[in-house]
Protein backbone atom coordinates (compact mmCIF):
# COMPACT_ATOMS: atom_id res chain seq x y z
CA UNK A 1 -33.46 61.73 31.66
CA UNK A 2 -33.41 65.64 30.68
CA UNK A 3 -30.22 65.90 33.08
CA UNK A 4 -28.86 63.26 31.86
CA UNK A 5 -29.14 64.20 28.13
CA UNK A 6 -27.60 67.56 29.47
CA UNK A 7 -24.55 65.65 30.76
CA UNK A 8 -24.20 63.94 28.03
CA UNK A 9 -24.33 66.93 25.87
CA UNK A 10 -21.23 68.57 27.98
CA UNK A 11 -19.16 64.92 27.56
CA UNK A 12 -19.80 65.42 23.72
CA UNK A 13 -18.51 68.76 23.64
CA UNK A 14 -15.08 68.33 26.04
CA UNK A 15 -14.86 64.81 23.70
CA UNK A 16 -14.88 66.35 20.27
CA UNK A 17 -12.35 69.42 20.95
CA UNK A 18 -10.28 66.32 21.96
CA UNK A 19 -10.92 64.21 19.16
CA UNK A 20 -10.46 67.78 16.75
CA UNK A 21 -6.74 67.69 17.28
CA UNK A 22 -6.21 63.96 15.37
CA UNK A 23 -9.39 64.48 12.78
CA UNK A 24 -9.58 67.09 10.28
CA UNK A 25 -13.44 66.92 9.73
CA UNK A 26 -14.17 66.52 13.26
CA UNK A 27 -12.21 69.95 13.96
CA UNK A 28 -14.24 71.51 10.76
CA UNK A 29 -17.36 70.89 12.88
CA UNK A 30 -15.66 72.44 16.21
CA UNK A 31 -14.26 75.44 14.67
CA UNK A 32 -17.07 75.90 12.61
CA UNK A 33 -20.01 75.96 15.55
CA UNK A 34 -17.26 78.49 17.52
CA UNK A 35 -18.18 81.15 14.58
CA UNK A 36 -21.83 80.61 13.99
CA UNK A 37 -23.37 83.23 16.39
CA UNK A 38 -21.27 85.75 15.39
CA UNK A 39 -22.11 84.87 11.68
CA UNK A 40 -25.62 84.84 12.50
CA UNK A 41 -25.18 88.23 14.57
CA UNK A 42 -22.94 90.44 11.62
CA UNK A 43 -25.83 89.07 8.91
CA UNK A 44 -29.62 89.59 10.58
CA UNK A 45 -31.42 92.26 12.24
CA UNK A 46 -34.90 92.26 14.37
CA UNK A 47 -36.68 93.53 11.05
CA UNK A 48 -35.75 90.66 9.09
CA UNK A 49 -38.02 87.41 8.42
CA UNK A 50 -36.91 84.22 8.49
CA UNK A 51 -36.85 80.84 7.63
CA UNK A 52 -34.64 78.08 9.59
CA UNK A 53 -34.25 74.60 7.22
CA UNK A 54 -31.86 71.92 9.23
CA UNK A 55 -30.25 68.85 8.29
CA UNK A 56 -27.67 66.77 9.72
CA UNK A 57 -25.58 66.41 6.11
CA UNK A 58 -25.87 66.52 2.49
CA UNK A 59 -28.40 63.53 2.22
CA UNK A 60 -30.82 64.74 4.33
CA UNK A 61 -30.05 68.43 2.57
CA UNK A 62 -30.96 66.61 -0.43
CA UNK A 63 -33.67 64.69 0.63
CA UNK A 64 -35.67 68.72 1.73
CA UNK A 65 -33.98 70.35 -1.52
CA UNK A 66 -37.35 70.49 -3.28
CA UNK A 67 -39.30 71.49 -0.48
CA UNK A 68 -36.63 74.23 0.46
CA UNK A 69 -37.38 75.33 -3.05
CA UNK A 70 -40.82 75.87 -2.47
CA UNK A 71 -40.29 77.95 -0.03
CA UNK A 72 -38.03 80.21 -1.19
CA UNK A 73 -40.19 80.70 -4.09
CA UNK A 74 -43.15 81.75 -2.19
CA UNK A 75 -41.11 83.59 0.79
CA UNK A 76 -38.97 86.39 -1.04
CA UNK A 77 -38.82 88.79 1.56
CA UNK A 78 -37.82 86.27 4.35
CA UNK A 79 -33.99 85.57 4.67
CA UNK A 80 -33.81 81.73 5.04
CA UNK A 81 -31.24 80.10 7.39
CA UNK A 82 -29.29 76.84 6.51
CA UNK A 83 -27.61 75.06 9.26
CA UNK A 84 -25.71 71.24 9.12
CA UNK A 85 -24.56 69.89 11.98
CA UNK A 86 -21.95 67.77 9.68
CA UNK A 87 -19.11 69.05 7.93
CA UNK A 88 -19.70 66.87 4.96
CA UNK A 89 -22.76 68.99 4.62
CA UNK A 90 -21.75 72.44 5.41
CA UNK A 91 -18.28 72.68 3.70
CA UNK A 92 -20.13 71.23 0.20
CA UNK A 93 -23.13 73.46 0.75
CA UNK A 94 -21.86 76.42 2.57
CA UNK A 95 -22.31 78.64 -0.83
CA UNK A 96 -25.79 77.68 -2.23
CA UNK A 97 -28.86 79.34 -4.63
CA UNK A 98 -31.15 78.47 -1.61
CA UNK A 99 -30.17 79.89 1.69
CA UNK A 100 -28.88 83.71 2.58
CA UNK A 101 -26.63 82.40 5.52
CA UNK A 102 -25.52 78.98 6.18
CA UNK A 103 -23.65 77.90 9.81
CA UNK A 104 -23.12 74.90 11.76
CA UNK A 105 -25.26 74.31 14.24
CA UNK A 106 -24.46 74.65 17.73
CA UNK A 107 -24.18 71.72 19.95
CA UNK A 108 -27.61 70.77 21.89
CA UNK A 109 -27.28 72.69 24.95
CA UNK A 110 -30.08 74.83 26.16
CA UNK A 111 -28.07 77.86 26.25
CA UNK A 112 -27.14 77.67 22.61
CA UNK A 113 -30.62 76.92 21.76
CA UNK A 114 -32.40 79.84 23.24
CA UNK A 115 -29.51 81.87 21.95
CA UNK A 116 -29.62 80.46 18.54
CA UNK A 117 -33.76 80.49 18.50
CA UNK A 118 -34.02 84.17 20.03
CA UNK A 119 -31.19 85.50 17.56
CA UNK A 120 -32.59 83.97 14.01
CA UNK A 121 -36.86 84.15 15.52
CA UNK A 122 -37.63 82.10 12.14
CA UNK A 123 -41.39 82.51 10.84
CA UNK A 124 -40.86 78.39 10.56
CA UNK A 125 -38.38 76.02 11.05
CA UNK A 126 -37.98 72.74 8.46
CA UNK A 127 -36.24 69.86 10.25
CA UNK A 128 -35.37 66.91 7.87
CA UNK A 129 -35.70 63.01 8.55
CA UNK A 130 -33.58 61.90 11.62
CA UNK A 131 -33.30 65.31 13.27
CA UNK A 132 -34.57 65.71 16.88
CA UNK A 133 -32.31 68.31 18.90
CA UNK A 134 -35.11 68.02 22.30
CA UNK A 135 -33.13 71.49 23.88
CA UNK A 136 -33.60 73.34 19.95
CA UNK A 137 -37.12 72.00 20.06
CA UNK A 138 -37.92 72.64 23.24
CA UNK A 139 -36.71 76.17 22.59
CA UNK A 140 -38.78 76.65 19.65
CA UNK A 141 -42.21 75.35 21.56
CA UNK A 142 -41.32 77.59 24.37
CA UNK A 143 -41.15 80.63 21.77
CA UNK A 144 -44.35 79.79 19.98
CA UNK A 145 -42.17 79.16 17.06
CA UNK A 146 -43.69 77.15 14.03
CA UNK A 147 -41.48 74.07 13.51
CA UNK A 148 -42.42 71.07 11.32
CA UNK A 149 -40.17 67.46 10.67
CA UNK A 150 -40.38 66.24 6.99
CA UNK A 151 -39.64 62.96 5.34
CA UNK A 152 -39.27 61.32 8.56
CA UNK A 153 -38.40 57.58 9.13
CA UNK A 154 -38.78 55.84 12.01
CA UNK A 155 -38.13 52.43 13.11
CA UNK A 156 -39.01 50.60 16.30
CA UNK A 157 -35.34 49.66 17.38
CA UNK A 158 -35.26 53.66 17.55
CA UNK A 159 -34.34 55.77 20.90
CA UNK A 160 -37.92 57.28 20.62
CA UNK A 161 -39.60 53.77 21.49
CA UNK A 162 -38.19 52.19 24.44
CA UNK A 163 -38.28 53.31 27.84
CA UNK A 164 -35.00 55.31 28.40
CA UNK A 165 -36.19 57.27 25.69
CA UNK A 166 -38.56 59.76 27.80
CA UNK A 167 -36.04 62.87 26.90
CA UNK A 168 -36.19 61.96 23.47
CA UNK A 169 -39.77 60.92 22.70
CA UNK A 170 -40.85 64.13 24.50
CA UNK A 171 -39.33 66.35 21.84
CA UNK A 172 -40.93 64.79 19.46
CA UNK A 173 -44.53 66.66 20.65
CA UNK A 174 -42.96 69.84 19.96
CA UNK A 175 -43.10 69.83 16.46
CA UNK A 176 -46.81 71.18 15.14
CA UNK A 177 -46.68 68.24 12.17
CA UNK A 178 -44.33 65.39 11.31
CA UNK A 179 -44.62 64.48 7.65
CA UNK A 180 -43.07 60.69 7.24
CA UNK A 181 -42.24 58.42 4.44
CA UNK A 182 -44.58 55.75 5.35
CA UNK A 183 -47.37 54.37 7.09
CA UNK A 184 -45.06 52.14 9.11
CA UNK A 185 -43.53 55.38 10.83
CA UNK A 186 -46.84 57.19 11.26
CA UNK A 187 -48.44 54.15 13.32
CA UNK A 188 -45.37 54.51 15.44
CA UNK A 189 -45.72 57.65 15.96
CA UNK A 190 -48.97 57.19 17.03
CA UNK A 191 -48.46 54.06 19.14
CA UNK A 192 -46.95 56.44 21.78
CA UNK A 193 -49.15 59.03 21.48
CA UNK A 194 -48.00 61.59 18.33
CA UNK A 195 -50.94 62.50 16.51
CA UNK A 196 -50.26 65.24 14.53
CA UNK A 197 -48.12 63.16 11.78
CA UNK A 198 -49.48 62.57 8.34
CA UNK A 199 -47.88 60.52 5.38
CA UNK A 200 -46.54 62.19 2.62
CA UNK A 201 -43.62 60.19 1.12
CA UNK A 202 -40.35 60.73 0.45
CA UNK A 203 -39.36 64.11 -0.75
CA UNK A 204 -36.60 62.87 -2.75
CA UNK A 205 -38.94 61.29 -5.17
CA UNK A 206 -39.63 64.99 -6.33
CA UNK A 207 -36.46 65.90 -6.20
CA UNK A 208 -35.07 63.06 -8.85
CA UNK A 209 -38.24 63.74 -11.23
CA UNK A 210 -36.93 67.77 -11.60
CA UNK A 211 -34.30 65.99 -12.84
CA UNK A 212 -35.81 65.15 -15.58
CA UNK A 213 -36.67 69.09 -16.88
CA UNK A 214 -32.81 69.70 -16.87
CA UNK A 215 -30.48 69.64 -19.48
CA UNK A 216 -28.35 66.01 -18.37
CA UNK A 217 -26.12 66.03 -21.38
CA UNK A 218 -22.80 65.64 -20.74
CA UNK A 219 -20.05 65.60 -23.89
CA UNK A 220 -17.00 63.22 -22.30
CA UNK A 221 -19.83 60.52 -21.91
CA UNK A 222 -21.40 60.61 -24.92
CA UNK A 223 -17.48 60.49 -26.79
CA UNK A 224 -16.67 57.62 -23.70
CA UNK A 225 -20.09 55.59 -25.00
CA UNK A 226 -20.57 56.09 -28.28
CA UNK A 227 -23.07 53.27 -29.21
CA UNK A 228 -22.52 50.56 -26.69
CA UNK A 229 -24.44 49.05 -23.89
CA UNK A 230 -23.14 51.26 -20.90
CA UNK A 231 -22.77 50.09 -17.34
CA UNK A 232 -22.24 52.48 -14.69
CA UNK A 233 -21.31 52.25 -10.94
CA UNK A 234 -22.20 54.88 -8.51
CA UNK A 235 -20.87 56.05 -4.91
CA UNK A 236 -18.88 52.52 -5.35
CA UNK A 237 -17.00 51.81 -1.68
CA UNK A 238 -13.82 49.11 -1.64
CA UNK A 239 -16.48 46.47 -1.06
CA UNK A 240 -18.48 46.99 -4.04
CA UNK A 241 -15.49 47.59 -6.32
CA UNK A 242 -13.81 44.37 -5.27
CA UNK A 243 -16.93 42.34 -7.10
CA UNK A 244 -17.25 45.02 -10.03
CA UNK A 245 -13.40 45.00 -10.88
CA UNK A 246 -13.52 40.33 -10.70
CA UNK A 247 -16.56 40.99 -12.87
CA UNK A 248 -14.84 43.46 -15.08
CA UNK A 249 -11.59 42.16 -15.46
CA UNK A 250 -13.87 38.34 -16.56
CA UNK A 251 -15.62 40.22 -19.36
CA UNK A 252 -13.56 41.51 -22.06
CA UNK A 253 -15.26 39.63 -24.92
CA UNK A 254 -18.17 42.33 -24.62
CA UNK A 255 -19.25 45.32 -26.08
CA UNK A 256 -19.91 46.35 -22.50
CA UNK A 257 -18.33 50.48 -21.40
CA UNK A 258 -18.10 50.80 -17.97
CA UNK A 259 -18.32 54.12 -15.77
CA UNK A 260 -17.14 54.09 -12.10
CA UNK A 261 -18.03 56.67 -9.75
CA UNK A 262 -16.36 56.13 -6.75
CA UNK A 263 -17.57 57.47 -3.39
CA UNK A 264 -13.65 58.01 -2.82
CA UNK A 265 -11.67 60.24 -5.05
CA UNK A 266 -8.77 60.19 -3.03
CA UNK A 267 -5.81 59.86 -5.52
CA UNK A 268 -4.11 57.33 -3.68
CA UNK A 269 -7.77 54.93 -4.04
CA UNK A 270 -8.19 56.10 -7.63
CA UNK A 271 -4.88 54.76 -8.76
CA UNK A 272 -5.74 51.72 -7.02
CA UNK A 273 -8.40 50.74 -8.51
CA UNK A 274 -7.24 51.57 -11.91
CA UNK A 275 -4.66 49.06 -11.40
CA UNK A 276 -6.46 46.37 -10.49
CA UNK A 277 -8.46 47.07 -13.67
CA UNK A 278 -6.83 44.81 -16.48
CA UNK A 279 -9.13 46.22 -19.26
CA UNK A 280 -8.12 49.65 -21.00
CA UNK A 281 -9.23 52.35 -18.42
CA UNK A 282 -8.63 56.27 -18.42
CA UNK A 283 -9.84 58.52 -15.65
CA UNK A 284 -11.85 61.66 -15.93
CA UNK A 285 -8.84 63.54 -14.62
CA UNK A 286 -6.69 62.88 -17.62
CA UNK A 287 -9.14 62.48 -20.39
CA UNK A 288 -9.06 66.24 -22.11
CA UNK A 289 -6.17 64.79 -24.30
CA UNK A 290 -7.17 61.03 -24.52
CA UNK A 291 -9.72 59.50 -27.48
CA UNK A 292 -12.62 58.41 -24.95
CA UNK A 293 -14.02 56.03 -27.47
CA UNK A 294 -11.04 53.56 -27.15
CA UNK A 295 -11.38 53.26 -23.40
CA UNK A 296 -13.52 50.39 -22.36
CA UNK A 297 -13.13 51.65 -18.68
CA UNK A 298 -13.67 55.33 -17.37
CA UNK A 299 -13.20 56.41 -13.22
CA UNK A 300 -14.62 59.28 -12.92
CA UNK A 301 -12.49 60.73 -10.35
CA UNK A 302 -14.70 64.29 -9.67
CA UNK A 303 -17.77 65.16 -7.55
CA UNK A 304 -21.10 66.81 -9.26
CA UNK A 305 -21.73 64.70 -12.46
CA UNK A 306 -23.16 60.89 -11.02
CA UNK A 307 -27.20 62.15 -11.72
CA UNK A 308 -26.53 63.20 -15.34
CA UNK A 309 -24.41 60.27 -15.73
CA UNK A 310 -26.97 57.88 -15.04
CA UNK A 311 -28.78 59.60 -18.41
CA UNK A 312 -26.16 57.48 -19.84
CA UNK A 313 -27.00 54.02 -18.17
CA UNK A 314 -28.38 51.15 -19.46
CA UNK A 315 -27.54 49.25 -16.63
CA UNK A 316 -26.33 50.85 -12.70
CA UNK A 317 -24.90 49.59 -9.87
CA UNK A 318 -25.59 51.42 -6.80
CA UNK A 319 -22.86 51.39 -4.15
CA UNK A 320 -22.48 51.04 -0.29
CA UNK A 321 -25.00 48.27 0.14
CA UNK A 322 -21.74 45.46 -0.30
CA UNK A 323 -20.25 46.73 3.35
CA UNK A 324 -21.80 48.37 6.27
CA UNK A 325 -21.53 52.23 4.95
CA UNK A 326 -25.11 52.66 3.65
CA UNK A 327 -26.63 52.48 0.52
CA UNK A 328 -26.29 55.56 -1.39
CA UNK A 329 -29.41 57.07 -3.02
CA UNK A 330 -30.73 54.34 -5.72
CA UNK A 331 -33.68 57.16 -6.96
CA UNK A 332 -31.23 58.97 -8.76
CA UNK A 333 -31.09 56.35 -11.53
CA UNK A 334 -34.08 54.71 -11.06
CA UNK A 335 -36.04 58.32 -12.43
CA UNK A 336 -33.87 57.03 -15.88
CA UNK A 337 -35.88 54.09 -16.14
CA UNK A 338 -32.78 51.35 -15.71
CA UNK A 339 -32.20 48.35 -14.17
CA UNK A 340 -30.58 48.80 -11.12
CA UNK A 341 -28.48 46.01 -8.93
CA UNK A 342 -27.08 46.82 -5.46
CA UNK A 343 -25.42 45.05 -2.34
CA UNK A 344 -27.16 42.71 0.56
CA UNK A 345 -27.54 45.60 2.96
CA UNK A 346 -30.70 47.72 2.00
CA UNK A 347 -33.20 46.97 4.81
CA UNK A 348 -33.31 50.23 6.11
CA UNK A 349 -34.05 51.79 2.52
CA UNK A 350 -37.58 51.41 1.95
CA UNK A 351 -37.29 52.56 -1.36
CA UNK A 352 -35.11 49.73 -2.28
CA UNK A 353 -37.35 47.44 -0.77
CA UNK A 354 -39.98 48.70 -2.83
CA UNK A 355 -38.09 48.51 -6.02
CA UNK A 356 -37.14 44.88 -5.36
CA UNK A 357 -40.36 43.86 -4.65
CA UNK A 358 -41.31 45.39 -7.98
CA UNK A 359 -38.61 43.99 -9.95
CA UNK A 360 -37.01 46.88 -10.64
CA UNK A 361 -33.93 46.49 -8.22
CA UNK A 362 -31.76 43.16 -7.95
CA UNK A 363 -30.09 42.54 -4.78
CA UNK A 364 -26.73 40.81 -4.91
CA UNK A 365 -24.27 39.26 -2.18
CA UNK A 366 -21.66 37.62 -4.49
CA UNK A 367 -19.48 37.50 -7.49
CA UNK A 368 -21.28 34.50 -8.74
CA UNK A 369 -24.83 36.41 -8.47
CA UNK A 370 -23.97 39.54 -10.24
CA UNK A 371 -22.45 37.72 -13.22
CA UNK A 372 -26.21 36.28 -13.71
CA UNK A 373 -28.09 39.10 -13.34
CA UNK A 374 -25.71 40.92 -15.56
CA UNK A 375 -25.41 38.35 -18.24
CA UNK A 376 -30.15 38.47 -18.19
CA UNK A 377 -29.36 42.33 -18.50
CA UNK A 378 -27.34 42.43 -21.45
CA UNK A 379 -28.59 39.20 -23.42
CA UNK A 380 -32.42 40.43 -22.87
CA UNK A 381 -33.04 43.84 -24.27
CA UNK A 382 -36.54 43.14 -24.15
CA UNK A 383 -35.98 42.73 -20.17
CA UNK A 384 -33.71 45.12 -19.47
CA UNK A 385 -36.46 47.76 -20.80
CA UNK A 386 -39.12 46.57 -19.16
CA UNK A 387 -37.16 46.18 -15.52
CA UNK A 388 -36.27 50.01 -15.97
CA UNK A 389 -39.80 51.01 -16.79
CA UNK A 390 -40.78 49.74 -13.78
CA UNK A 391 -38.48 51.83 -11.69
CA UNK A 392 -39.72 54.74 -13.94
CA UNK A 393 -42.98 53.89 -12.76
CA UNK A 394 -42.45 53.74 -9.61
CA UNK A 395 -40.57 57.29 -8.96
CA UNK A 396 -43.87 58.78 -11.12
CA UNK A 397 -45.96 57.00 -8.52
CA UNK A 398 -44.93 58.09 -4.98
CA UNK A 399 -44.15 61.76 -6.45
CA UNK A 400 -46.36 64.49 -4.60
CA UNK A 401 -44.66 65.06 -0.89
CA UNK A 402 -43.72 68.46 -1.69
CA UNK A 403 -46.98 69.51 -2.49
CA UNK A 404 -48.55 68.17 0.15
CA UNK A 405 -45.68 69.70 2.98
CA UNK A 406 -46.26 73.26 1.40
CA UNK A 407 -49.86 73.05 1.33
CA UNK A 408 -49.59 72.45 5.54
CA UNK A 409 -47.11 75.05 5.74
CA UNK A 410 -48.79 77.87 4.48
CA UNK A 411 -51.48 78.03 7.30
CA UNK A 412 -48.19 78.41 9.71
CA UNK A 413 -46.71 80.95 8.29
């Protein structure tokens, strides 16, 4: 299996410098990984301590933020190491408050990870969720490196559980503790023989409470808002906004504002879906000169505002769960304490799950189905507060896995 993960390793390579010449983010990655030991190289020394925090993209950069936090808190003197293996991470993250260098990561071979591990010698490395690299890992073990995997989630369909999955499921004994969301993914962990795995949670639940302690006001809202019921639509994909713009486009007898947040600010979508909008709409883009208040509609078409924009929610939609792209992170709003409705697809979000069972979180898979759950919502203010409270509740509940990862930590380093 080893040599054949090796093989496969060297198709992946020869495949993507072929693929780089017809996709832009694809050649990011490959240009990208060409410079990182030399960046690595021009920026460290053999005095310096380090720290080594990797994550596939922005989510699962998100998802360790807090715990990254932690560490550079307690760990001054170390220089910490950020490394994506997507561009989508790395070209949104490659300046950032938490890390002194941040590179691509260097495809899976085992020459690039003893070069890579022998260059940076990190104090402890912080893998997040899905990401098991067996030649890194196997590089680290071999070094007597520290190296831990937090907020993990595994799922019995998963590589690491059927029988071609030797290569695989062997790296997964490398790490010194795997910290997972739930007690599903620990007892399959341990059902082939991984014992050093606790539960902690999902990091992420920290992460959304410190968003609490910051200052979420936001002016072109507030004038957008004023004092009606506000509905707002986040990391929206074509199939979502196909149901919210029937459902808008039906309503315009209520005092209802709507914000979208599209997951594509492409101008060419953006103009788009403002035309197919029949109700009064401006976009973020083109307010500075426009009276906000008069607007019933407002596109956000800019990246960095959706968390403090759920401050302004009474009501959200969460987006990607309509098609097959992935439900985009529901905790965001939920900290708010509002109802929150979503698409058919969630099953691999436990947190969803969790919040449906609760009945925080409405699940829709049609037109017809939204319209009632949005006509309870606004009719029932009663309801609608005491659906978000329990979403509320539920973030306060589960919060604690970054307390629990540092405390483990600590004895490694």
């Amino acid at each position: 299996m080893g040599f054949i993960y090796n093989i496969g390793i060297t198709f992946v390579k020869f495949g993507l410098k072929c693929i780089a010449t017809f996709n832009n983010k694809i050649n990011l990655g490959v240009k990208g990984r060409a410079k990182t030991f030399n960046i690595l190289k021009s920026k460290l020394n053999k005095n310096d301590k380090t720290l080594w925090f990797h994550c596939a993209s922005l989510g699962e950069y998100e998802q360790g933020l807090p715990v990254f936090e932690e560490f550079k808190k307690l760990y001054k003197n170390h220089k910490i190491i950020l490394s994506f293996f997507s561009p989508s991470g790395y070209e949104i993250k490659k300046d950032n408050s938490i890390a002194n260098i941040v590179v691509y990561l260097p495809l899976d071979t085992k020459t690039n990870a003893f070069n890579f591990v022998q260059i940076i010698n990190p104090d402890l490395t912080v893998f997040v969720k899905y990401e098991i690299w067996p030649n890194y890992l196997y590089a680290l073990k071999q070094g007597n490196f520290k190296t831990i995997l937090i907020s993990a989630l595994f799922r019995e369909n998963q590589i690491f559980f059927k029988f071609y999955g030797n290569k695989i499921k062997k790296a997964l004994f490398t790490f010194d503790h795997i910290f997972t969301q739930d007690e599903q993914s620990k007892n399959l962990l341990k059902s082939i023989g991984v014992n050093m795995v606790s539960v902690s949670g999902d990091t992420r639940f920290d992460r959304v409470l410190n968003q609490l302690d910051k200052n979420n006001t936001l002016p072109f809202i507030e004038s957008f808002k004023q004092d009606s019921l506000c509905f707002v639509a986040g990391s929206t994909w074509p199939e979502d906004e196909d149901i919210l713009v029937e459902y808008i486009n039906s309503q315009s007898s209520n005092n209802l504002k709507y914000v979208l947040v599209p997951h594509d600010i492409k101008t060419s979508h953006i103009e788009k879906l403002k035309q197919k909008i029949k109700l009064s709409s401006v976009l973020y883009s083109e307010g500075d000169n426009k009276n906000l208040s008069e607007f019933q509609v407002y596109i956000i078409d800019a990246v960095g505002f959706l968390s403090k924009i759920y401050n302004y929610a009474d009501i959200a939609y969460i987006g990607g769960g309509m098609g097959t792209k992935g439900l985009h992170n529901t905790l965001e709003a939920a900290v708010f304490g509002i109802p929150i409705i979503i698409g058919k697809n969630y099953l691999k979000h436990p947190e969803a799950m969790n919040m449906i069972d609760i009945g925080g979180m409405f699940s829709i898979s049609s037109i017809r189905e939204f319209k009632k759950i949005m006509k309870l919502l606004i009719q029932d203010h009663t309801e609608r507060i005491k659906i978000g409270q329990k979403n509320s509740d539920f973030i306060k509940k589960n919060k604690g896995a970054v307390i629990q990862i540092m405390e483990f930590s600590r004895r490694l380093i």
